[in-house]
Protein backbone atom coordinates (compact mmCIF):
# COMPACT_ATOMS: atom_id res chain seq x y z
CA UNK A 1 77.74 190.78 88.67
CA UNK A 2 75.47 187.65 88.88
CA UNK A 3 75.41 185.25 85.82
CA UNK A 4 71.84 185.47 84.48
CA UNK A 5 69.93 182.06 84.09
CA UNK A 6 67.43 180.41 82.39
CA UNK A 7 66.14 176.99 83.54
CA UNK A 8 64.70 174.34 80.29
CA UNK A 9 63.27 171.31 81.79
CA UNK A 10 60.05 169.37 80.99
CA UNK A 11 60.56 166.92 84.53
CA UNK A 12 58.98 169.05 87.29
CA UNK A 13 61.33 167.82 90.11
CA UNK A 14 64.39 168.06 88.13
CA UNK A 15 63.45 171.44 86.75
CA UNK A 16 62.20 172.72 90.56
CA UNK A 17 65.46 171.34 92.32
CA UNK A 18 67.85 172.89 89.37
CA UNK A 19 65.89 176.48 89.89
CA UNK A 20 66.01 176.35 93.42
CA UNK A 21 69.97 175.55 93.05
CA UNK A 22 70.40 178.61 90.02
CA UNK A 23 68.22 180.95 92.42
CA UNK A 24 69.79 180.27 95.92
CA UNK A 25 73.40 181.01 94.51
CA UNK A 26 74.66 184.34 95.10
CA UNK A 27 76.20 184.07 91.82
CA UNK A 28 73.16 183.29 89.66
CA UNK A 29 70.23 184.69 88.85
CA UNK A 30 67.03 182.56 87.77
CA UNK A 31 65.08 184.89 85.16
CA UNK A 32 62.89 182.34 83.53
CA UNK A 33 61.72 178.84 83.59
CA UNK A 34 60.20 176.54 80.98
CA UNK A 35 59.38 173.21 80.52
CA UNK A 36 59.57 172.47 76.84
CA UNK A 37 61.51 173.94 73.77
CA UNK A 38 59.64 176.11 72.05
CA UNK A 39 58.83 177.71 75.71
CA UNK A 40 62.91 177.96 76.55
CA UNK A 41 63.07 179.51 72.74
CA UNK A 42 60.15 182.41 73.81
CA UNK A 43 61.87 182.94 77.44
CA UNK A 44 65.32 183.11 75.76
CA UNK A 45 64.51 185.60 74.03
CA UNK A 46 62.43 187.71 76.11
CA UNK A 47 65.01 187.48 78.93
CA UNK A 48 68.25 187.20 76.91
CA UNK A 49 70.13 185.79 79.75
CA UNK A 50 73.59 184.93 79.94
CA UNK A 51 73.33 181.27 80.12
CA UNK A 52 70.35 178.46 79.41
CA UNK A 53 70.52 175.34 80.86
CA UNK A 54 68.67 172.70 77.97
CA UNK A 55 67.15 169.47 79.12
CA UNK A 56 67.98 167.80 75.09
CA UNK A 57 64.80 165.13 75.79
CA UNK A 58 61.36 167.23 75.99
CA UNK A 59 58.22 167.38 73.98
CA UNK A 60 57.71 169.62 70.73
CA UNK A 61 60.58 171.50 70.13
CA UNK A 62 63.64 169.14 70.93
CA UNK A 63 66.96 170.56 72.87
CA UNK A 64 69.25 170.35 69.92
CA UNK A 65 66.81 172.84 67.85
CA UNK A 66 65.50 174.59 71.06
CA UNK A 67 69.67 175.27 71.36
CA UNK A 68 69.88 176.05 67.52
CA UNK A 69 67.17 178.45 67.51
CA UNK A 70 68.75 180.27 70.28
CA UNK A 71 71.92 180.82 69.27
CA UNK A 72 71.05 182.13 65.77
CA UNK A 73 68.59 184.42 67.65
CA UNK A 74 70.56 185.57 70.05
CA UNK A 75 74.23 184.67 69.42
CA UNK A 76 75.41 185.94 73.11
CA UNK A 77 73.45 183.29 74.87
CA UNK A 78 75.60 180.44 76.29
CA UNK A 79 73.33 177.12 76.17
CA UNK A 80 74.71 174.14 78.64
CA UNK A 81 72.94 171.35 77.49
CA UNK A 82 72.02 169.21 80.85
CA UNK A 83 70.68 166.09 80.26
CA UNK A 84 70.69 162.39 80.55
CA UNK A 85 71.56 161.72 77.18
CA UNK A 86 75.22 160.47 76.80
CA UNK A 87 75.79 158.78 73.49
CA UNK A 88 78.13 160.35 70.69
CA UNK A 89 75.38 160.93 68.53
CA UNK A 90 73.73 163.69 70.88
CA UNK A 91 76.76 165.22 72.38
CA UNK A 92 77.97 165.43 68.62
CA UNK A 93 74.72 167.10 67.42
CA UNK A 94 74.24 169.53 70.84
CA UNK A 95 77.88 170.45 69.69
CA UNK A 96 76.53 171.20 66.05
CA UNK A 97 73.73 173.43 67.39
CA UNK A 98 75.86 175.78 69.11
CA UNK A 99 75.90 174.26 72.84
CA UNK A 100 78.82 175.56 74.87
CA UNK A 101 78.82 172.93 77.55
CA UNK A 102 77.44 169.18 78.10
CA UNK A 103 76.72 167.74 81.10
CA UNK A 104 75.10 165.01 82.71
CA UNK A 105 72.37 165.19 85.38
CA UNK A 106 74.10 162.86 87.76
CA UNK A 107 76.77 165.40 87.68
CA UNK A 108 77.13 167.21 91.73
CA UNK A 109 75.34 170.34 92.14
CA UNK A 110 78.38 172.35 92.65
CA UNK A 111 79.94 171.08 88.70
CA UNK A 112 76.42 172.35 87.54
CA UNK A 113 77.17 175.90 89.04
CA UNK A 114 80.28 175.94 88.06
CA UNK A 115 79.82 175.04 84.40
CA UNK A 116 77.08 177.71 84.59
CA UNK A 117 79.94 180.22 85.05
CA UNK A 118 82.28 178.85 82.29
CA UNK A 119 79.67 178.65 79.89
CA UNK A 120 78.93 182.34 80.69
CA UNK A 121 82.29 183.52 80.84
CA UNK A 122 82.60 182.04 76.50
CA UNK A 123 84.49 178.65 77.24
CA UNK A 124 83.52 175.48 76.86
CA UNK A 125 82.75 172.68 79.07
CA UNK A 126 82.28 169.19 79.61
CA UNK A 127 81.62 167.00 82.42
CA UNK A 128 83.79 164.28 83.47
CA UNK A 129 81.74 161.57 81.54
CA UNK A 130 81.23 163.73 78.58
CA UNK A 131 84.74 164.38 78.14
CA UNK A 132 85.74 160.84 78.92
CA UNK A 133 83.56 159.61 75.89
CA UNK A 134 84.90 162.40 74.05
CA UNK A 135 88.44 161.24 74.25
CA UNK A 136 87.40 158.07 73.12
CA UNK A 137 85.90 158.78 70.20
CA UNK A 138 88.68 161.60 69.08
CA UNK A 139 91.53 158.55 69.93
CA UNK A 140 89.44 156.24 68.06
CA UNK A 141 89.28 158.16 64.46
CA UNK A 142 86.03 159.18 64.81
CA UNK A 143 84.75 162.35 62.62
CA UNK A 144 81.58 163.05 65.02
CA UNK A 145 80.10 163.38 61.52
CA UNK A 146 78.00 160.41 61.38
CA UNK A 147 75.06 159.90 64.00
CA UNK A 148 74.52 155.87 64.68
CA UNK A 149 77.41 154.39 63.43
CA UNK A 150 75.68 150.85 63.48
CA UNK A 151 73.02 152.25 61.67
CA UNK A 152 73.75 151.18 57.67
CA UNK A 153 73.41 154.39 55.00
CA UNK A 154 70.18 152.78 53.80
CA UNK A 155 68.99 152.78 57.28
CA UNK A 156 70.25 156.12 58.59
CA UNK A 157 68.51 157.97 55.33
CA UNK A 158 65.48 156.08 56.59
CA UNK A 159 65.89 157.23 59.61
CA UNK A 160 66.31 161.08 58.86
CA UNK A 161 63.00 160.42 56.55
CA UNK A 162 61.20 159.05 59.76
CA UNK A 163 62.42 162.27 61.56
CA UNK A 164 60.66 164.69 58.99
CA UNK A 165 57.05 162.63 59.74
CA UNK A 166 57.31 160.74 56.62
CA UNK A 167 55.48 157.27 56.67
CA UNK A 168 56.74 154.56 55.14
CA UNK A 169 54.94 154.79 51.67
CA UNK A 170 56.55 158.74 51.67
CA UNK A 171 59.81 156.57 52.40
CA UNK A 172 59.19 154.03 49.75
CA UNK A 173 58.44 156.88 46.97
CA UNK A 174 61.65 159.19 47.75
CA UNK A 175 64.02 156.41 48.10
CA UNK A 176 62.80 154.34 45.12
CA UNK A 177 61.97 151.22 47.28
CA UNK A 178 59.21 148.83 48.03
CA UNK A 179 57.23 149.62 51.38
CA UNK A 180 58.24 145.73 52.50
CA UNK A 181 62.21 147.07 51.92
CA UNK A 182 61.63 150.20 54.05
CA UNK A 183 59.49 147.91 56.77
CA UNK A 184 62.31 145.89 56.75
CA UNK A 185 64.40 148.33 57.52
CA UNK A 186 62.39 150.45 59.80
CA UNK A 187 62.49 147.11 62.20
CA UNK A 188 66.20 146.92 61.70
CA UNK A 189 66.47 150.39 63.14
CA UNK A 190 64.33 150.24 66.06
CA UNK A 191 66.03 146.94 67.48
CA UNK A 192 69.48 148.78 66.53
CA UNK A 193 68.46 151.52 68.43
CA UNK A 194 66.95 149.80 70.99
CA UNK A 195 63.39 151.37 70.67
CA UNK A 196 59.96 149.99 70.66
CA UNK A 197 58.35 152.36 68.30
CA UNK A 198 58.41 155.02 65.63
CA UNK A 199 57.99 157.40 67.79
CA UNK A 200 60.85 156.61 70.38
CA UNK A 201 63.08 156.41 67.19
CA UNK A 202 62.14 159.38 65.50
CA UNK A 203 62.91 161.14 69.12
CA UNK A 204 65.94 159.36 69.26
CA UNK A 205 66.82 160.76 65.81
CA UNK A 206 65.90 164.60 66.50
CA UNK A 207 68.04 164.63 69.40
CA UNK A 208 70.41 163.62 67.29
CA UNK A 209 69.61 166.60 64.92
CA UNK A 210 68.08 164.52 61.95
CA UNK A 211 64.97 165.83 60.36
CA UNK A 212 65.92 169.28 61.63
CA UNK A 213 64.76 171.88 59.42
């Protein structure tokens, strides 16, 4: 019995070669495509297939809620998040939402099949990378709690503010701050975070399932 698949990719070459690979196995079946999340939510479940394979990075409805929606739809779907992504923060968070599997796009065509099938047949899996950083964090203490460790509290609720659409006067009011304070720290986070803009940050944030409903 073939594993049935659906493909969630918003890059057209990555999402053509990863169909052609689910469709020419003779142990996968491609039943649906799409190319954001709200469109792998819809396919899901119209096709309830056996396994979905979530890009985490694509526009509207992020890969971490695309995967939470899912799986409190339609608890019987295995997600494999497939991505690019690699910190703690996302892995952590894809976890959270109900993802069986992480793992990365560089991985060989062959691991993707495969963790197709493991994901299908209810275990979990991780590639090589994943599970490396994994090990790491588990050996250092770490809770996987706590999205952007370098982030301070101050700046992390600022953050999770961002990731709802507030602006920074919404900030300023909820928090009890000045809008200079939250500027401030709105600066702090994007060089901490290594982005060049709110909306690179609050992206960054949502994958990391802050300002999730």
């Amino acid at each position: 019995m073939t594993v049935r698949v659906v493909v969630a990719d918003d890059h057209p070459l990555f999402r053509e070669g990863l169909r052609a690979l689910v469709a020419d196995s003779p142990e996968t079946e491609l039943v649906g495509v799409a190319a954001d999340g709200s469109e792998a939510v819809a396919v899901a479940l119209e096709q309830r297939p056996d396994v979905v394979v979530m890009d985490l990075r694509m526009p509207g409805l992020n890969g971490v809620d695309a995967t939470r929606e899912i799986v409190a739809a339609v608890p019987d779907v295995a997600v494999l998040v497939l991505t690019m992504v690699e910190e703690d923060a996302s892995i952590f968070a894809a976890m959270r939402a109900g993802a069986r599997g992480y793992v990365l796009k560089g991985a060989e065509p062959a691991t993707i099949l495969r963790s197709i099938l493991v994901v299908a047949a209810g275990e979990a899996i991780f590639g090589a990378a994943v599970a490396n950083r994994l090990n790491q964090f588990f050996a250092g203490g770490g809770s996987g709690t706590t999205p952007f460790p370098d982030l301070t509290s101050r700046e992390r609720d600022i953050l999770a503010l961002m990731a709802t659409g507030a602006n920074n006067t919404m900030i300023a009011a909820r928090l009890g701050l000045t809008e200079k304070t939250v500027r401030n720290n709105v600066s702090n986070v994007f060089a901490k975070l290594r982005v060049a803009d709110r909306a690179a940050a609050v992206a960054r944030a949502r994958d990391a399932g802050l300002g999730a409903p």
